[in-house]
N, C-alpha and C. Protein backbone atom coordinates (compact mmCIF):
# COMPACT_ATOMS: atom_id res chain seq x y z
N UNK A 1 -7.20 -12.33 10.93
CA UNK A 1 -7.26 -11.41 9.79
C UNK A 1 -6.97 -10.00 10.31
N UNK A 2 -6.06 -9.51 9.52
CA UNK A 2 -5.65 -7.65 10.02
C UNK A 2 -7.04 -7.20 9.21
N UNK A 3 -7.05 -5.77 9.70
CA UNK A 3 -7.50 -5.16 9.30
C UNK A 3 -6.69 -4.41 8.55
N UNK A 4 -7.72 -3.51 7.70
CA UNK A 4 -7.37 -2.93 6.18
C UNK A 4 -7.33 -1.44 6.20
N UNK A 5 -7.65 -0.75 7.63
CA UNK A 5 -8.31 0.64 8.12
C UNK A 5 -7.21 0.85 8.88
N UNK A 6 -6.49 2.42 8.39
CA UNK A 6 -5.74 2.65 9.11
C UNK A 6 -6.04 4.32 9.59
N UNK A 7 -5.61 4.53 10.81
CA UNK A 7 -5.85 6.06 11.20
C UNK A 7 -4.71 7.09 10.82
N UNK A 8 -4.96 8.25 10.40
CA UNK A 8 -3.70 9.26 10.20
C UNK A 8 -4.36 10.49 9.85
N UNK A 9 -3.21 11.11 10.68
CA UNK A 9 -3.44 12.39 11.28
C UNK A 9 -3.22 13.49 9.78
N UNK A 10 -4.15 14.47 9.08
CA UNK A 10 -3.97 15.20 7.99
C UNK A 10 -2.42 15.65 8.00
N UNK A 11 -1.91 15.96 8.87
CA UNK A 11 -0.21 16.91 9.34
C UNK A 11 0.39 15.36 9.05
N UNK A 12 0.44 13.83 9.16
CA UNK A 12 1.46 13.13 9.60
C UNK A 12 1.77 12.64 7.65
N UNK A 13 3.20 12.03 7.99
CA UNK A 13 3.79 11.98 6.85
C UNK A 13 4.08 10.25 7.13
N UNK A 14 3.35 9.63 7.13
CA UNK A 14 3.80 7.70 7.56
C UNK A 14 3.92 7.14 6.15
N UNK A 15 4.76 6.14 7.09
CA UNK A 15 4.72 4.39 6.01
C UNK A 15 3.74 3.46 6.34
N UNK A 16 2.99 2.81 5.00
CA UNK A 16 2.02 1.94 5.12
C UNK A 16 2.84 1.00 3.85
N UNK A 17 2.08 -0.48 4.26
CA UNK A 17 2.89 -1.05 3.99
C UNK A 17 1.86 -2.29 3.50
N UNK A 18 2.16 -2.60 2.01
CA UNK A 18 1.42 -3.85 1.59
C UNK A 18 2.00 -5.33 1.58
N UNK A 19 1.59 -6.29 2.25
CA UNK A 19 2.94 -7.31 2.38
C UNK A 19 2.21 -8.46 1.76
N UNK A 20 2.31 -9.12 0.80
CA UNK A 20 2.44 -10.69 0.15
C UNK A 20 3.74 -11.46 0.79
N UNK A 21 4.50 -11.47 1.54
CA UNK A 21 5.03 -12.44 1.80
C UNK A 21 4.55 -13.79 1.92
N UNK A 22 3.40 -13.43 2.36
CA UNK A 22 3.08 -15.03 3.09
C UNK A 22 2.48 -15.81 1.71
N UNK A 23 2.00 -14.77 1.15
CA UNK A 23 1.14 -15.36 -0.52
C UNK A 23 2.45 -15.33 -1.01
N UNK A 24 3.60 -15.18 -1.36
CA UNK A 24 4.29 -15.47 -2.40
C UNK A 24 4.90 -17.05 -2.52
N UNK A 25 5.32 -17.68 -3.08
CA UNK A 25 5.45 -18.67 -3.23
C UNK A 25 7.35 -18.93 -3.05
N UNK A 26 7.49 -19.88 -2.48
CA UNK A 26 9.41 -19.56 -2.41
C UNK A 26 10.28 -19.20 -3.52
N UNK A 27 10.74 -18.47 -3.64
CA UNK A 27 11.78 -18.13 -4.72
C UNK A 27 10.80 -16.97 -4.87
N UNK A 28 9.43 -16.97 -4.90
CA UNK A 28 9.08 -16.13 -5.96
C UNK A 28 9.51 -14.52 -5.63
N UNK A 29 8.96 -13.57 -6.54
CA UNK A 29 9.47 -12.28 -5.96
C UNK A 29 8.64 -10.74 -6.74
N UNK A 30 8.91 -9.81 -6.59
CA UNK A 30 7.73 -9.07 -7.00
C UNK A 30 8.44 -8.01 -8.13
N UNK A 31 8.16 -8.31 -9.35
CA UNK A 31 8.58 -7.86 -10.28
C UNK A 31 8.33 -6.02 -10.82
N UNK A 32 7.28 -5.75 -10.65
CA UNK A 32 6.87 -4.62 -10.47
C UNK A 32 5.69 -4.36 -9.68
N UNK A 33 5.14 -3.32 -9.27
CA UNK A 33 3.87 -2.28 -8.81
C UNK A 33 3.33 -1.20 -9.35
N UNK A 34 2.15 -1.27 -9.17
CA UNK A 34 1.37 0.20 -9.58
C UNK A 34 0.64 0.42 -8.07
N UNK A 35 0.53 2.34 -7.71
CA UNK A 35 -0.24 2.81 -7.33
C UNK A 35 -1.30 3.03 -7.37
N UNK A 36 -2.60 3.24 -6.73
CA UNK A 36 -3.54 4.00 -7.39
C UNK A 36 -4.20 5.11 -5.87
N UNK A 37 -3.85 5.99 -5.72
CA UNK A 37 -4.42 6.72 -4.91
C UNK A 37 -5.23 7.75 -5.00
N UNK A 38 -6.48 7.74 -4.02
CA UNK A 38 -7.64 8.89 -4.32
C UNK A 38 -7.16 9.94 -4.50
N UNK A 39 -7.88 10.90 -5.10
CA UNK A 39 -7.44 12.55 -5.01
C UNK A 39 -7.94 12.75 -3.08
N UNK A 40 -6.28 13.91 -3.21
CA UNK A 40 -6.52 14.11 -1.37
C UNK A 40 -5.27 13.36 -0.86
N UNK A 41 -4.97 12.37 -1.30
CA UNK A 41 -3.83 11.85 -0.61
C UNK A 41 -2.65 11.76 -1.72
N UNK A 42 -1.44 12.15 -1.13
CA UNK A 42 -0.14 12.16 -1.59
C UNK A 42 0.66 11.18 -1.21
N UNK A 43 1.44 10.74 -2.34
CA UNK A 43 2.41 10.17 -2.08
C UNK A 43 3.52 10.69 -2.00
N UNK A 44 4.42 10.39 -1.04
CA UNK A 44 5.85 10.93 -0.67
C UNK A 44 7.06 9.89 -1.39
N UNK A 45 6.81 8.74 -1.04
CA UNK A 45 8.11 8.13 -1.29
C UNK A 45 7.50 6.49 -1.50
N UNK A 46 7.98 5.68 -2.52
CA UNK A 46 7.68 4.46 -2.14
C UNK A 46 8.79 3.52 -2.90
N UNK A 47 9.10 2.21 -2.65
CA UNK A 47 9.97 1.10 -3.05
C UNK A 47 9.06 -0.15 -2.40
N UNK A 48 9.32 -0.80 -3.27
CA UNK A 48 9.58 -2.18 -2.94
C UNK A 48 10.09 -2.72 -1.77
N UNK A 49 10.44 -4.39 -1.29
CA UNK A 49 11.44 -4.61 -0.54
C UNK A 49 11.58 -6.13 -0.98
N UNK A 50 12.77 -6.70 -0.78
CA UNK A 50 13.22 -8.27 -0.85
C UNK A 50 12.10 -8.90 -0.33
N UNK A 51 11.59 -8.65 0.73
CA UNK A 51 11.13 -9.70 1.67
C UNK A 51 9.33 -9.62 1.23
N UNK A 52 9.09 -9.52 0.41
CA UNK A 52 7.74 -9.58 -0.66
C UNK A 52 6.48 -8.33 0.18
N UNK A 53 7.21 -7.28 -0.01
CA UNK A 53 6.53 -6.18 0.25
C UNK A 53 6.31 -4.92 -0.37
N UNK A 54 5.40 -4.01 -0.20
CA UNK A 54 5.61 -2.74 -1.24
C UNK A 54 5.35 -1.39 -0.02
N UNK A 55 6.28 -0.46 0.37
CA UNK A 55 5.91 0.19 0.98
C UNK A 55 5.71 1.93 0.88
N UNK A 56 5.06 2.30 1.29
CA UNK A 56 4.54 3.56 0.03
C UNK A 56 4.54 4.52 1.93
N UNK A 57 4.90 5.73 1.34
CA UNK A 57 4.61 6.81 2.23
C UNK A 57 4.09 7.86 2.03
N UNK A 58 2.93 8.40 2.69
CA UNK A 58 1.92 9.35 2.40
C UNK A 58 1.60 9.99 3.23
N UNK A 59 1.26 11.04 2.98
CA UNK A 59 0.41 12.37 3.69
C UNK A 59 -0.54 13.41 2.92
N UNK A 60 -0.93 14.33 3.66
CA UNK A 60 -2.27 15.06 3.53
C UNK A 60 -3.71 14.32 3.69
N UNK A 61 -4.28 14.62 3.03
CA UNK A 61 -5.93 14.25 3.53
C UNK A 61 -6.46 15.39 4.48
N UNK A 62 -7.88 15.20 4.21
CA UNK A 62 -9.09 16.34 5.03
C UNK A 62 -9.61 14.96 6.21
N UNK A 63 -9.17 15.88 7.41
CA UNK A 63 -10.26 15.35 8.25
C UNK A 63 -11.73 14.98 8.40
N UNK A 64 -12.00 13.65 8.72
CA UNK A 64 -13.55 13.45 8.65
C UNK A 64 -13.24 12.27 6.88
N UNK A 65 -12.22 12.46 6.19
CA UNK A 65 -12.64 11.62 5.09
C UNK A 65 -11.87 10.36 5.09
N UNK A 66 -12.24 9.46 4.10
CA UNK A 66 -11.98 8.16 4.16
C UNK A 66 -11.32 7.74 2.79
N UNK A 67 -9.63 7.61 2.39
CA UNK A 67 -9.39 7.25 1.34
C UNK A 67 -9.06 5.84 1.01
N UNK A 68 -8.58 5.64 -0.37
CA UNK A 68 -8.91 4.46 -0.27
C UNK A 68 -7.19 3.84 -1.33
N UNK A 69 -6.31 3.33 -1.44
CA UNK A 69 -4.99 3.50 -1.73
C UNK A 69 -5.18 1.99 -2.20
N UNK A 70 -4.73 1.68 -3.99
CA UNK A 70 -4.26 0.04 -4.14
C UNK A 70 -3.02 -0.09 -4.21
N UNK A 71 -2.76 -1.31 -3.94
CA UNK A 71 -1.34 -1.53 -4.98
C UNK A 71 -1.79 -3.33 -5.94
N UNK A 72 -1.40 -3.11 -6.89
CA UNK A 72 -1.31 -4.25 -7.81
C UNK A 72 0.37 -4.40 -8.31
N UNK A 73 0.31 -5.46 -8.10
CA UNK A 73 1.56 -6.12 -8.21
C UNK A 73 1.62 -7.36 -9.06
N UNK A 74 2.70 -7.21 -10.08
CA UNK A 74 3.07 -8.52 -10.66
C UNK A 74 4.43 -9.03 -10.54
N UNK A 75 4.32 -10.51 -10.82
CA UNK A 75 5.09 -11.40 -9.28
C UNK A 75 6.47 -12.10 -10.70
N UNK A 76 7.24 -12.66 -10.39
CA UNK A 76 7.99 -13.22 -10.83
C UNK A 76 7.86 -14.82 -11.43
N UNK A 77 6.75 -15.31 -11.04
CA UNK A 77 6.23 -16.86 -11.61
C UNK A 77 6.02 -16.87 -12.50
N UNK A 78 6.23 -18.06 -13.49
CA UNK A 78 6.17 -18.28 -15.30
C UNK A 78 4.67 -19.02 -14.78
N UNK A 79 3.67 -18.74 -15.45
CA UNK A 79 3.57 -17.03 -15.67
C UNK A 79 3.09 -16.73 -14.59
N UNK A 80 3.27 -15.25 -14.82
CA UNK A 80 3.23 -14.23 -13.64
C UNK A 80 1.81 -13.61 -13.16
N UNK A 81 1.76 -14.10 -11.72
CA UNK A 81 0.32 -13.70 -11.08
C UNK A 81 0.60 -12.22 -10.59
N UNK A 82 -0.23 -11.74 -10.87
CA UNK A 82 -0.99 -10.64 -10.73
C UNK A 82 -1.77 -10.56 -9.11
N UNK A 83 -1.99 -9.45 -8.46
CA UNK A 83 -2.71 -9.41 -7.58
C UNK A 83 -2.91 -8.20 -7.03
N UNK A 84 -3.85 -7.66 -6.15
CA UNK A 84 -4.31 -5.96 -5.94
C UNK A 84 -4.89 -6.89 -4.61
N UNK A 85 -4.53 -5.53 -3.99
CA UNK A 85 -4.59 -4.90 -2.21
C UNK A 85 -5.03 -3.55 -2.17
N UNK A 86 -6.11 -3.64 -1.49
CA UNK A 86 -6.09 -1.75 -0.86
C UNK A 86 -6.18 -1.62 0.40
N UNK A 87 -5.93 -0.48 0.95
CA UNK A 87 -5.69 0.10 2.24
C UNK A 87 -7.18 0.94 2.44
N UNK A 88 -7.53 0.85 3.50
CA UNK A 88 -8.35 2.89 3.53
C UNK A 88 -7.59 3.32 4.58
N UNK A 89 -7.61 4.79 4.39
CA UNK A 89 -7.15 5.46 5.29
C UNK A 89 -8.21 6.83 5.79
N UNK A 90 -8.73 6.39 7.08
CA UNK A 90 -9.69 7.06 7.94
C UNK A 90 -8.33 8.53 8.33
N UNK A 91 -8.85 9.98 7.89
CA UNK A 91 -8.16 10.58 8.45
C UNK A 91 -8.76 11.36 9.15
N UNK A 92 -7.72 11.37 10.64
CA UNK A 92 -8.59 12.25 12.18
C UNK A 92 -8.02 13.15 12.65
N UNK A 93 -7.62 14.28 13.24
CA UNK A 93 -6.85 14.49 13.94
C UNK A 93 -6.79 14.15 15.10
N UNK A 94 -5.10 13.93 15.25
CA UNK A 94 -4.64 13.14 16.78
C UNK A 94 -4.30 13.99 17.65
């Protein structure tokens, strides 16, 4: 099992990355996403990808705090499953 805790620096601007591949089912595929991120953290940029992933890029945050980022996604199967992931993000300076 990964873990769900990731470290980042208030200054860094990264990609984090939610992956269902392995939960998706063959053929299947990911029809849309929603965000939901704490106040404190920004989003920069995010898409999708073929290969059953959602990858979102973010920065800011106060050092010392702990946010907490979902994504919910609905999938391409008649009918279509639904499912939510979150991240935290411990921010430190590096």
């Amino acid at each position: 099992m990964t873990s769900n805790v990731y470290i980042k620096d208030a200054n860094a601007t990264l990609d984090f990355g939610f992956d269902w591949s392995q939960w998706l089912s063959a053929g299947e595929t990911i029809l849309s996403y929603a965000l939901t991120l704490d106040e404190g953290i920004t989003k920069v940029a995010d898409g999708s990808t073929t290969t059953g992933s959602v990858i979102v890029w973010l920065s800011s945050g106060s050092p010392g705090q702990r946010y907490s980022v979902a994504c919910k996604i609905t999938t391409s199967s008649s009918p279509s499953r639904i499912d939510e992931r979150t991240i935290k993000l411990d921010i430190r300076e590096r």
